[in-house]
PDB file of N, CA and C in Angstrom:
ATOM      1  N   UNK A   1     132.904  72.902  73.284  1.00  0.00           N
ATOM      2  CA  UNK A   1     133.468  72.750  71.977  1.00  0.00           C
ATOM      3  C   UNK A   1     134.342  73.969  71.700  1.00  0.00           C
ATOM      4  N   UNK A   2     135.531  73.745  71.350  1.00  0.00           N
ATOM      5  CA  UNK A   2     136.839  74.732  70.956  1.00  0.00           C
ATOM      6  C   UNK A   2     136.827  75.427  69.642  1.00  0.00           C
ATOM      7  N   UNK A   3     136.390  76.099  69.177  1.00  0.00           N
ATOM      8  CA  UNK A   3     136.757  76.404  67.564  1.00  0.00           C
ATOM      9  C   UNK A   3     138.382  77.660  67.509  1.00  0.00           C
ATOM     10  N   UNK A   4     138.769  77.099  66.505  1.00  0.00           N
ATOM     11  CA  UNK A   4     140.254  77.757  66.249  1.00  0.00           C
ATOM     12  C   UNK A   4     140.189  77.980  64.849  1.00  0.00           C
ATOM     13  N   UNK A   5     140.997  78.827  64.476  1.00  0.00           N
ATOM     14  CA  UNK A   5     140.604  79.656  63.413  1.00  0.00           C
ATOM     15  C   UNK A   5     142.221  80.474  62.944  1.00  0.00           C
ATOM     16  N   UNK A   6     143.368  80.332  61.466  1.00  0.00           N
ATOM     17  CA  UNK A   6     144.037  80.519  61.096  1.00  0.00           C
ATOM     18  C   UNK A   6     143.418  80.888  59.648  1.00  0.00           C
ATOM     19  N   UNK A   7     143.874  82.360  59.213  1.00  0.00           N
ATOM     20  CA  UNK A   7     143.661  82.428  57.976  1.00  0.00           C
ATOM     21  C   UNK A   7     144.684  83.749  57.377  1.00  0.00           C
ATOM     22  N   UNK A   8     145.133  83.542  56.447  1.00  0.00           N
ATOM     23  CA  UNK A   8     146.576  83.912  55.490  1.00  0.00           C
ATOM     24  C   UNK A   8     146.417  85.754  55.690  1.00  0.00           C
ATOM     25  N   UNK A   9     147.296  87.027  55.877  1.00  0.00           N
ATOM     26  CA  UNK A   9     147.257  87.817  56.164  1.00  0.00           C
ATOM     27  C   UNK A   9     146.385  88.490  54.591  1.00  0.00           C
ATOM     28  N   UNK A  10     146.451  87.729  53.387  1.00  0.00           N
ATOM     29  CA  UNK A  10     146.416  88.053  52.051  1.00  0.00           C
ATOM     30  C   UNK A  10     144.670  88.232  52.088  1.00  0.00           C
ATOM     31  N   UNK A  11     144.032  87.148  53.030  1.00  0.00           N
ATOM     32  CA  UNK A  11     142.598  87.065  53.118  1.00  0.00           C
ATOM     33  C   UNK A  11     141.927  88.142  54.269  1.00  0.00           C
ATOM     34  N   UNK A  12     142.808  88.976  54.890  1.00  0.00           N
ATOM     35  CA  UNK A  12     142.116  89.504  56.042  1.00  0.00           C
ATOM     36  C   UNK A  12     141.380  90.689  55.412  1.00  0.00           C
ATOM     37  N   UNK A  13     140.518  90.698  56.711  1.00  0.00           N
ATOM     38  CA  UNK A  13     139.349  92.003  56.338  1.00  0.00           C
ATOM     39  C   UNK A  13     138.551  91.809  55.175  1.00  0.00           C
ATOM     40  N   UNK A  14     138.345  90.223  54.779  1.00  0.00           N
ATOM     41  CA  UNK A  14     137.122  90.808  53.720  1.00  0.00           C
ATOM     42  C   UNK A  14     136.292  89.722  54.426  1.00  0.00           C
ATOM     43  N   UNK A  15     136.302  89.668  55.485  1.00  0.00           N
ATOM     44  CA  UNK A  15     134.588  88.910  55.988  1.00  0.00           C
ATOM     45  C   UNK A  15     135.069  87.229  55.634  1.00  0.00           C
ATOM     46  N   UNK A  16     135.688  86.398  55.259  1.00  0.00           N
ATOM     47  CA  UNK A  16     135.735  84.791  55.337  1.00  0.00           C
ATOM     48  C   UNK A  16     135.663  84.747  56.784  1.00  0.00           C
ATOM     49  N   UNK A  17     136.294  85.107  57.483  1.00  0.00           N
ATOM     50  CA  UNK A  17     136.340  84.231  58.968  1.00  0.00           C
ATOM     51  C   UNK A  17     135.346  84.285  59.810  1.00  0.00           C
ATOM     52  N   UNK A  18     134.973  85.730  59.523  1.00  0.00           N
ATOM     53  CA  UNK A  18     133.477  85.629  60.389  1.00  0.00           C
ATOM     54  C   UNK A  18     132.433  84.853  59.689  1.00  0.00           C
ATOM     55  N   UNK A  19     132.233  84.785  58.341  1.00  0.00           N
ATOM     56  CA  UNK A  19     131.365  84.295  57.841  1.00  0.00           C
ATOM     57  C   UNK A  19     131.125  82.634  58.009  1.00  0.00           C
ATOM     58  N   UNK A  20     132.778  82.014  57.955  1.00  0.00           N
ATOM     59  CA  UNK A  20     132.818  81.141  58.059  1.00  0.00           C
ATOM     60  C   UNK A  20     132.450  80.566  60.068  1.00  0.00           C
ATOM     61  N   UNK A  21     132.987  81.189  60.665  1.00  0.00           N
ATOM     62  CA  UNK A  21     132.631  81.234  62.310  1.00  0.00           C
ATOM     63  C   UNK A  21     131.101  80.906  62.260  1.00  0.00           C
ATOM     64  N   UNK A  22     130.502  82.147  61.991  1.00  0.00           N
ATOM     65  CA  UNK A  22     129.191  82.375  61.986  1.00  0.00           C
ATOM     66  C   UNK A  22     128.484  81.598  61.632  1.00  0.00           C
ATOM     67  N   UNK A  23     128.929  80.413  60.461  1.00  0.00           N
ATOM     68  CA  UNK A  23     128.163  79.373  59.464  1.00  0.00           C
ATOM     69  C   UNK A  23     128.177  78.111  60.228  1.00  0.00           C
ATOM     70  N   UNK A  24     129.303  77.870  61.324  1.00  0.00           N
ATOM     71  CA  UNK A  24     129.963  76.654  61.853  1.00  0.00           C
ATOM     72  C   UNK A  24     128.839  76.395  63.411  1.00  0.00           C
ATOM     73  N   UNK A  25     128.331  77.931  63.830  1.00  0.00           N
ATOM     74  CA  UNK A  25     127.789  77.760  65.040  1.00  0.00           C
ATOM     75  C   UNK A  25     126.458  77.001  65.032  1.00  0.00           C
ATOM     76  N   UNK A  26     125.564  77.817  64.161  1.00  0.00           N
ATOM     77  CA  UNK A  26     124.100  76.837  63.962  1.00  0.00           C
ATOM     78  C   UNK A  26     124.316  75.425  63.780  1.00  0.00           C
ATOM     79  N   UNK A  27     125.240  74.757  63.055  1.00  0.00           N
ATOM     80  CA  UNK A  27     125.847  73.444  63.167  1.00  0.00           C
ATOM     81  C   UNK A  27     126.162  72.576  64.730  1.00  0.00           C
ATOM     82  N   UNK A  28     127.159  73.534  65.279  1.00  0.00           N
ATOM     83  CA  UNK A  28     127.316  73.089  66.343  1.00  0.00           C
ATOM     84  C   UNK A  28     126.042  72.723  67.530  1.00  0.00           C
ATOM     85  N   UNK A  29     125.114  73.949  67.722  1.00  0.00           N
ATOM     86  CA  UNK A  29     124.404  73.803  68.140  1.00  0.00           C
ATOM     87  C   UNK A  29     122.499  73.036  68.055  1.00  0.00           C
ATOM     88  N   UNK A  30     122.025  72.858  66.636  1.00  0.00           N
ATOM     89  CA  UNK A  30     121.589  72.438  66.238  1.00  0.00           C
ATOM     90  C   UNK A  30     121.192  70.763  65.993  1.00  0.00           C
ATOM     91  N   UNK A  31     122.509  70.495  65.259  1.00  0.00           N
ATOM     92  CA  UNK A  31     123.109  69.307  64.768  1.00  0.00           C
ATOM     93  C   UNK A  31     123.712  68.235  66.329  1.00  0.00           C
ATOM     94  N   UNK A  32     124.737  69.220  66.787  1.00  0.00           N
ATOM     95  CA  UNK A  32     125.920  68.332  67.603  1.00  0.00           C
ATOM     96  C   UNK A  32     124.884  68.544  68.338  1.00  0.00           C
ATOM     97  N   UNK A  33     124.599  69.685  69.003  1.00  0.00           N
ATOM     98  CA  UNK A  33     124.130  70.037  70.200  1.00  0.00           C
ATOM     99  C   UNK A  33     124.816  70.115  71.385  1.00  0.00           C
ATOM    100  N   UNK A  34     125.914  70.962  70.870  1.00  0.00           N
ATOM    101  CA  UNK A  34     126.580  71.175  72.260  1.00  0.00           C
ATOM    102  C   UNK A  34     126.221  72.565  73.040  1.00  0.00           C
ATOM    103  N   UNK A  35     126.303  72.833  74.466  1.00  0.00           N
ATOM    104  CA  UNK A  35     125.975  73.520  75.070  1.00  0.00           C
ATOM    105  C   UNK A  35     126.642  74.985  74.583  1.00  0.00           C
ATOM    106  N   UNK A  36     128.110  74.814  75.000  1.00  0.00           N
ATOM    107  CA  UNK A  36     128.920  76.171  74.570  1.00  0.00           C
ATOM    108  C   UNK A  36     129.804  75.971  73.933  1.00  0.00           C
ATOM    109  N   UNK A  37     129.920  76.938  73.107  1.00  0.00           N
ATOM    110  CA  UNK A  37     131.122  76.969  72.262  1.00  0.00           C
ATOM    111  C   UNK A  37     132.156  78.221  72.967  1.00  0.00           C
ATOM    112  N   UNK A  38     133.636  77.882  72.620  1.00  0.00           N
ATOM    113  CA  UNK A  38     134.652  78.704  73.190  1.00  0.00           C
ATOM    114  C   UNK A  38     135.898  78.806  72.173  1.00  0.00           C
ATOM    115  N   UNK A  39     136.291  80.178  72.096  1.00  0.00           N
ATOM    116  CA  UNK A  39     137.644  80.031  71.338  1.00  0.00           C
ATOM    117  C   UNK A  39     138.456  81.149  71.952  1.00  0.00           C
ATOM    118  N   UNK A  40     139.516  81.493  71.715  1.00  0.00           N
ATOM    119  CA  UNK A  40     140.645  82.555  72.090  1.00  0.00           C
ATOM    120  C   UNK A  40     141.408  83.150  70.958  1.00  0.00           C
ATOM    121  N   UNK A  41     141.827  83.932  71.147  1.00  0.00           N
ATOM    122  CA  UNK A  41     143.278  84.757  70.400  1.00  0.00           C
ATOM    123  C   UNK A  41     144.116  85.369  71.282  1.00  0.00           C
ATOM    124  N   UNK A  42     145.102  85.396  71.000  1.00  0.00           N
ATOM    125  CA  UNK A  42     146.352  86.448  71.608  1.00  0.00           C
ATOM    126  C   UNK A  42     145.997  88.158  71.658  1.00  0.00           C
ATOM    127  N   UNK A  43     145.522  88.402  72.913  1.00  0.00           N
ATOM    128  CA  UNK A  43     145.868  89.850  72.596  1.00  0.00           C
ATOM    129  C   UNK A  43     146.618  90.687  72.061  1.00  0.00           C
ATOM    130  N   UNK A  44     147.370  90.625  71.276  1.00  0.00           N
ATOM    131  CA  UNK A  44     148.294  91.390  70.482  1.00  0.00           C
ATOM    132  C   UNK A  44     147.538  91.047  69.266  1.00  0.00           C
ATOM    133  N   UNK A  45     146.104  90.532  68.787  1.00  0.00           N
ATOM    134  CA  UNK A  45     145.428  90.676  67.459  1.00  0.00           C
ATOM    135  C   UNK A  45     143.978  90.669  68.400  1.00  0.00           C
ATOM    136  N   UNK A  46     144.224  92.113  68.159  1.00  0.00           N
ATOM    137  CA  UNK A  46     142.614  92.199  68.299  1.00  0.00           C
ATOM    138  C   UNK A  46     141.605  92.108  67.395  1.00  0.00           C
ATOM    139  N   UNK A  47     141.959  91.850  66.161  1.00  0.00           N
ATOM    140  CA  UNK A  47     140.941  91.841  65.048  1.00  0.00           C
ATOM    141  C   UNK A  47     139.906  90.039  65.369  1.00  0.00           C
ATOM    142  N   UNK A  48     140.888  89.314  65.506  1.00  0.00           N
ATOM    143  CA  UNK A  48     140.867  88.079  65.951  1.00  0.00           C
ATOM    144  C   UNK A  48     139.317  88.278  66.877  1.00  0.00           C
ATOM    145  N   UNK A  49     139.663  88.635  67.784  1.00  0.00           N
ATOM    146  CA  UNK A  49     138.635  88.939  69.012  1.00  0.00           C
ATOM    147  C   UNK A  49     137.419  90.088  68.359  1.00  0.00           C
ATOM    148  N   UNK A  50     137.007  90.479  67.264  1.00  0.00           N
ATOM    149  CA  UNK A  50     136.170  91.153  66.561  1.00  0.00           C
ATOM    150  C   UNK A  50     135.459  90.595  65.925  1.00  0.00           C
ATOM    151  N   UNK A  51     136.184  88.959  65.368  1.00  0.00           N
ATOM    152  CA  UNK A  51     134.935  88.290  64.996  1.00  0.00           C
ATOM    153  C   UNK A  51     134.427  87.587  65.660  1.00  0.00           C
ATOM    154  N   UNK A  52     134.802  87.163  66.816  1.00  0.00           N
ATOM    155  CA  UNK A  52     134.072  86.322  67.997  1.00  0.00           C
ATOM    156  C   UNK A  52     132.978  87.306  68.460  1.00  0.00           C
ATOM    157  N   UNK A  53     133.088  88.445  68.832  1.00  0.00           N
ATOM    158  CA  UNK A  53     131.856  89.591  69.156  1.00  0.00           C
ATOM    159  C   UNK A  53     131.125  89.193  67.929  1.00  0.00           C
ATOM    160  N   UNK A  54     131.561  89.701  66.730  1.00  0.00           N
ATOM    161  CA  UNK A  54     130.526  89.592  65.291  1.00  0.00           C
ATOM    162  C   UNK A  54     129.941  88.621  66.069  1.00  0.00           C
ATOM    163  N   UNK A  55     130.419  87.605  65.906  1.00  0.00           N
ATOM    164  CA  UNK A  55     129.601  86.176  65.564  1.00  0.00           C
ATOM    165  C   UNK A  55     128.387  85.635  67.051  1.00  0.00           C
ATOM    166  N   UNK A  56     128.264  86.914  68.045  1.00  0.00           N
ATOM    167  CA  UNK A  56     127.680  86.525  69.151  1.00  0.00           C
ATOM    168  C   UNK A  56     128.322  86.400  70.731  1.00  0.00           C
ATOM    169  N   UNK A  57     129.700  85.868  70.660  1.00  0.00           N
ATOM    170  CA  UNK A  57     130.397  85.489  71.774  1.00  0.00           C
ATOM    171  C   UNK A  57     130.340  86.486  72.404  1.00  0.00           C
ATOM    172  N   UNK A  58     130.928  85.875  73.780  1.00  0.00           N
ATOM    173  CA  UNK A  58     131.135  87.127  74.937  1.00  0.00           C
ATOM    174  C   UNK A  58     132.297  86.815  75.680  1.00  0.00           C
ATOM    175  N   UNK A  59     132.957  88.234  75.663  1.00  0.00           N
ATOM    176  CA  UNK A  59     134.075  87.915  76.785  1.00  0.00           C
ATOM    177  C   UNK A  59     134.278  87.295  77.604  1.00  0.00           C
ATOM    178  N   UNK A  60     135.073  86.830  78.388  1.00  0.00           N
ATOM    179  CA  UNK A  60     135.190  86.196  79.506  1.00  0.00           C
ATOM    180  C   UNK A  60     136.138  86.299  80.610  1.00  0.00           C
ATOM    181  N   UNK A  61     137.945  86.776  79.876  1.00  0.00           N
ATOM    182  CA  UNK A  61     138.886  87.216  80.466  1.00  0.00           C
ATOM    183  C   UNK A  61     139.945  86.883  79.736  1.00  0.00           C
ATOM    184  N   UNK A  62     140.811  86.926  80.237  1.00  0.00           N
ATOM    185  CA  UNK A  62     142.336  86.779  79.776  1.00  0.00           C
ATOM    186  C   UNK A  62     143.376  85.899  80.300  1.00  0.00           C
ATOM    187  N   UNK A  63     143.409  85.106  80.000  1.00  0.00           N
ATOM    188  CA  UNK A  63     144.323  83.429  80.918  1.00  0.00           C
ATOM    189  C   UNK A  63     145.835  83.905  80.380  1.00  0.00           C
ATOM    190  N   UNK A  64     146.254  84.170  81.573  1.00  0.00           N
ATOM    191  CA  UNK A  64     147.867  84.342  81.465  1.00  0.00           C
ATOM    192  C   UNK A  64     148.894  83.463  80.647  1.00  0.00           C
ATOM    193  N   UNK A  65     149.576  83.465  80.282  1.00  0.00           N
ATOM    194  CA  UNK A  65     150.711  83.148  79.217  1.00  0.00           C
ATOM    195  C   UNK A  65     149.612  81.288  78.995  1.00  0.00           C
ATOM    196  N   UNK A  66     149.376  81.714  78.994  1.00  0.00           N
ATOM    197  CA  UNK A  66     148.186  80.346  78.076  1.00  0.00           C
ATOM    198  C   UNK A  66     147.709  79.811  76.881  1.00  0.00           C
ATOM    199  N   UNK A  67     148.537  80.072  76.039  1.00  0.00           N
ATOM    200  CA  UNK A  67     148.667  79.637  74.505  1.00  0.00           C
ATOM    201  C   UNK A  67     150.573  80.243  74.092  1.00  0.00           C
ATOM    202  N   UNK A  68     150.169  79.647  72.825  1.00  0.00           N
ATOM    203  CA  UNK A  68     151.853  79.921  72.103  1.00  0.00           C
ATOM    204  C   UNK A  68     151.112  80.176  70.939  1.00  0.00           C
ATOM    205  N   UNK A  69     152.163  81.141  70.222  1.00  0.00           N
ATOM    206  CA  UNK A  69     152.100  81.346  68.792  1.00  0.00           C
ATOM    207  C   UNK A  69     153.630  80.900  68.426  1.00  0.00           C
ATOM    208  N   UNK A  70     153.784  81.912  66.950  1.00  0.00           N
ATOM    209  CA  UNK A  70     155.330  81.985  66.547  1.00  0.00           C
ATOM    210  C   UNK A  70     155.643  83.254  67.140  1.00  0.00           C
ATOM    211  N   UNK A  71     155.414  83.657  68.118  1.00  0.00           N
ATOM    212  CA  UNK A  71     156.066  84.374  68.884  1.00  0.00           C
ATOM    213  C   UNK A  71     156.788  83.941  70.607  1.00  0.00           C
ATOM    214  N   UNK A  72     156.288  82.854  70.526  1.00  0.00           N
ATOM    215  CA  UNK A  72     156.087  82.241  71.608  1.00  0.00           C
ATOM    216  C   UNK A  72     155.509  82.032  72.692  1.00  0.00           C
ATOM    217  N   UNK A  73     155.442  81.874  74.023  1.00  0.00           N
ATOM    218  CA  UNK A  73     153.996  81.964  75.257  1.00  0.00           C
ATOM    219  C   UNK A  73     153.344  83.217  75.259  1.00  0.00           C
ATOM    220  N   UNK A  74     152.076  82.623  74.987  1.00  0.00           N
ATOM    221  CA  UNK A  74     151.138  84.560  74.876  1.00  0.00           C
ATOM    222  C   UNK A  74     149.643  84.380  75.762  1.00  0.00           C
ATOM    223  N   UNK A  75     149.515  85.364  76.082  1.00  0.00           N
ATOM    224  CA  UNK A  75     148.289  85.632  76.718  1.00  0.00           C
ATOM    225  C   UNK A  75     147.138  84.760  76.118  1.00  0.00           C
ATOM    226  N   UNK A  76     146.023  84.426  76.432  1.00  0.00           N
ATOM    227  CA  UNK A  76     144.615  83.897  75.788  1.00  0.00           C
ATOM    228  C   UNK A  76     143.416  84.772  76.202  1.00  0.00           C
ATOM    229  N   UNK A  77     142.776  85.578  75.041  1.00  0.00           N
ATOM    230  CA  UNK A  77     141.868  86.412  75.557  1.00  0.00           C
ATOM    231  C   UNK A  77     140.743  85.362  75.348  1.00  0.00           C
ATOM    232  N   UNK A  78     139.918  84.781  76.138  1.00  0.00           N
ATOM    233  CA  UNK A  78     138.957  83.967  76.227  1.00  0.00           C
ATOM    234  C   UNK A  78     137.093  84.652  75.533  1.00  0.00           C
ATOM    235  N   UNK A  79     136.695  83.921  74.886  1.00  0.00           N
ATOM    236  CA  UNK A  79     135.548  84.378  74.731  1.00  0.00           C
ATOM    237  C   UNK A  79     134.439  82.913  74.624  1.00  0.00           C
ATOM    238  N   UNK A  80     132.905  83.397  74.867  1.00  0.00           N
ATOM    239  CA  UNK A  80     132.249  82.011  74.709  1.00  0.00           C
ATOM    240  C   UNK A  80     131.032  82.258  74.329  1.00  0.00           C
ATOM    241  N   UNK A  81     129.802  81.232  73.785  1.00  0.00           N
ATOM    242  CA  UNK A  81     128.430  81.404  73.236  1.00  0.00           C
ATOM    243  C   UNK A  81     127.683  80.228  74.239  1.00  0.00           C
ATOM    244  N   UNK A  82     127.001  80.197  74.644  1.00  0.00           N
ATOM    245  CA  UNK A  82     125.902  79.325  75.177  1.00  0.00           C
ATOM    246  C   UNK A  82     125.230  78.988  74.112  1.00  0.00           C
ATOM    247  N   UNK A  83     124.295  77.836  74.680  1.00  0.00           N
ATOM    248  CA  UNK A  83     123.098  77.483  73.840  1.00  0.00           C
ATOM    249  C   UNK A  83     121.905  77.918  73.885  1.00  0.00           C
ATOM    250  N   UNK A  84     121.974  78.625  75.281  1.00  0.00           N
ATOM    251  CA  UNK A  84     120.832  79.506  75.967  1.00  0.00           C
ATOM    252  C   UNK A  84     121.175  80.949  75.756  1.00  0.00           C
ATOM    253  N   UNK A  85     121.556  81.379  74.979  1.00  0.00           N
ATOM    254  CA  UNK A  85     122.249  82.753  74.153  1.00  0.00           C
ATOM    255  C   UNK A  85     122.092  82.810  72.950  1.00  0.00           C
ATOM    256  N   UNK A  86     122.017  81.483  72.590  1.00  0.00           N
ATOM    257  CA  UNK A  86     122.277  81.712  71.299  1.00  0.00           C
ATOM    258  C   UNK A  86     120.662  81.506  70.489  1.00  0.00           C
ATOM    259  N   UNK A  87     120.103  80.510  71.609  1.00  0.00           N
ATOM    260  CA  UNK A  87     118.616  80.559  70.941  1.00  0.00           C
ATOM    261  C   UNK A  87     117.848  81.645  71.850  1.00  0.00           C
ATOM    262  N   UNK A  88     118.126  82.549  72.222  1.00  0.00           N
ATOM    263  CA  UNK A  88     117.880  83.200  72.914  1.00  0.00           C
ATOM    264  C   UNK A  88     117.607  84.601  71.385  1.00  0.00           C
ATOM    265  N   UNK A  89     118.434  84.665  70.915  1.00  0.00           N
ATOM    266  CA  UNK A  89     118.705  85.557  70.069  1.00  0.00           C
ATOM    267  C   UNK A  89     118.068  85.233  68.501  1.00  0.00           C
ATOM    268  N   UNK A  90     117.797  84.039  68.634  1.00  0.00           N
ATOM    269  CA  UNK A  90     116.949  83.244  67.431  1.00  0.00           C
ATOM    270  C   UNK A  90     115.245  83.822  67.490  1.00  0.00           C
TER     271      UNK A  90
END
């Protein structure tokens, strides 16, 4: 399962995205029951990649020109959660 995540520069740094991340996973895993969850950002926002740590995830690597923004073809820093991680930590 993919989660993606856009939110207005006006809202950054006060905690919605992680909170909201963070609220979406027990769902996923619980409810859906899917194994892993995975999402990315562009390395050129590392804040992006700060709430995936918050929220549990773990690195994974960096997939070459593998997404687009409005900047155009950009890197994908990969990160992911298991289900065996995550109740692991429960």
């Amino acid at each position: 399962m993919h989660i993606g995540y856009c939110i207005g520069s006006k809202w950054w740094n006060k905690g919605i995205t992680s909170e909201a991340f963070s609220g979406i996973i027990p769902y996923l895993f619980d409810e859906v029951k899917v194994n892993r969850i995975e999402s990315q950002h562009d390395p050129n926002n590392p804040n992006s990649g700060k709430v995936m740590i918050k929220c549990g995830m773990k690195y994974e690597g960096t997939l070459r020109q593998a997404d687009f923004s409005n900047k155009g073809i950009v890197d994908a820093s990969m990160y992911s959660l298991l289900a065996s991680e995550y109740y692991a930590t429960k």
